[in-house]
Protein backbone atom coordinates (compact mmCIF):
# COMPACT_ATOMS: atom_id res chain seq x y z
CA UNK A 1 0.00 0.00 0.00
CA UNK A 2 1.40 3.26 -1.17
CA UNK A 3 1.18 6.02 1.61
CA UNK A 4 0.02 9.31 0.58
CA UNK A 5 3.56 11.78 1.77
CA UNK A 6 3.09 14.36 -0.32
CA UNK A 7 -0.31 15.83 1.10
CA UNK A 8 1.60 17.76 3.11
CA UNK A 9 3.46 19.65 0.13
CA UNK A 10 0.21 19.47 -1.67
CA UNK A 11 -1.59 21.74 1.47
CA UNK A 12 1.49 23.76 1.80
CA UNK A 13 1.11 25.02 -1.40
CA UNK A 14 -2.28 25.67 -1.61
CA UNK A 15 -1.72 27.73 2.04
CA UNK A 16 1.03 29.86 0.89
CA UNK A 17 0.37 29.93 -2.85
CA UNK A 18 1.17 33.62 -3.62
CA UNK A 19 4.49 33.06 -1.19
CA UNK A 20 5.39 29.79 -2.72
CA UNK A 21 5.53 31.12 -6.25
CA UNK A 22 7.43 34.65 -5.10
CA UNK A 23 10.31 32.37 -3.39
CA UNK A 24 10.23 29.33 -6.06
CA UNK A 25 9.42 31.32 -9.10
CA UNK A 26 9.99 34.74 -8.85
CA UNK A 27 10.36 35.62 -12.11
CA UNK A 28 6.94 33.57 -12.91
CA UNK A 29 5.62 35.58 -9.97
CA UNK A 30 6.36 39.23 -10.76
CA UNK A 31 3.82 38.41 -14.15
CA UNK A 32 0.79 37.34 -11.79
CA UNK A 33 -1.82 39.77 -10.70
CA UNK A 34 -3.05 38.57 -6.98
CA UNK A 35 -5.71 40.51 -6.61
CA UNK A 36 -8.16 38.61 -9.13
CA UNK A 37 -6.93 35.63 -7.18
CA UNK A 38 -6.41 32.03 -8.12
CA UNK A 39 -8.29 28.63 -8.35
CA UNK A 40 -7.17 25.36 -7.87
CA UNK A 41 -8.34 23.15 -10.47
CA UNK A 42 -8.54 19.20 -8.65
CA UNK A 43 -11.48 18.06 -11.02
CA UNK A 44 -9.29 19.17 -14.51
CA UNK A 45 -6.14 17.98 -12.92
CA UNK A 46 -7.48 14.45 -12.51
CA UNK A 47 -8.74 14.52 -16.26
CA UNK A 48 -5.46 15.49 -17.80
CA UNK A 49 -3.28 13.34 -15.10
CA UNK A 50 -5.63 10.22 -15.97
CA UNK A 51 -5.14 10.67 -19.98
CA UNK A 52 -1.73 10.78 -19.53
CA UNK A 53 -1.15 14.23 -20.87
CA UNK A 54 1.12 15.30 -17.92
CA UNK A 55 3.72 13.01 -18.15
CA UNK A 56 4.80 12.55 -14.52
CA UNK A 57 1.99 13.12 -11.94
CA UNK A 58 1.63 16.69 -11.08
CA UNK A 59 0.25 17.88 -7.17
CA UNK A 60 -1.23 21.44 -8.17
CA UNK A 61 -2.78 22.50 -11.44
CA UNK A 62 -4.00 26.41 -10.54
CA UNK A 63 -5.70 29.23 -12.01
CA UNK A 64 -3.98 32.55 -12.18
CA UNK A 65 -4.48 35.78 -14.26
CA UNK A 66 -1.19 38.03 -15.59
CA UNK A 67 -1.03 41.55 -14.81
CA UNK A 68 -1.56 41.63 -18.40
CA UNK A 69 -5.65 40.22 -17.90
CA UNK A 70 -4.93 36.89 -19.42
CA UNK A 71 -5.77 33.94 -17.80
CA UNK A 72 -2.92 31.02 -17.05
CA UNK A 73 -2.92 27.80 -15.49
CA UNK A 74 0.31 26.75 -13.92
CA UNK A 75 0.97 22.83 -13.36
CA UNK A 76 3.00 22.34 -10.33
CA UNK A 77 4.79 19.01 -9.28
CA UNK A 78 6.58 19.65 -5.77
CA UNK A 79 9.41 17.97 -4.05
CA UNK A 80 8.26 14.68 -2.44
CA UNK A 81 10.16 13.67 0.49
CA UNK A 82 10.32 9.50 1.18
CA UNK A 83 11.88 6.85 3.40
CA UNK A 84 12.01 3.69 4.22
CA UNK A 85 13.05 1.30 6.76
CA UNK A 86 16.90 0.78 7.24
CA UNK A 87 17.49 -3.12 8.03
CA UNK A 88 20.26 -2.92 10.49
């Protein structure tokens, strides 16, 4: 059974959105306009991820708008952290 790690990333992210993008992606950032806000798109995201459009599995597909008035969706995949068991 796989365990589900990266939920914690995934929330992160959705949290701090405007901050995560500023620190990761500045210069994706300084293009976004913030105050029409953003959507997180879950239902499209599982559409695309299922058909195999995205290649690797992505944890955020979002809705943003450019200082410019178009409107952008950014597909995220974030760091996943994993372990397992050492055998000593």
């Amino acid at each position: 059974m796989r365990g589900r790690y990266d939920e914690g990333w995934k929330e992160t992210i959705r949290t701090f959105f405007p901050h995560f993008l500023s620190f990761f992606f500045p210069s994706i950032a300084q293009h976004i306009d913030t105050s029409k806000g953003f959507d997180f798109l879950d239902k499209e995201l599982g559409r695309i991820s299922r058909k195999g459009l995205t290649g690797r599995r992505a944890d955020t597909l979002a809705k943003v708008y450019l200082k410019n008035g178009e409107e952008q969706w950014l597909l995220i995949h974030a760091v996943e952290s994993q372990g397992s068991k050492v055998e000593r």
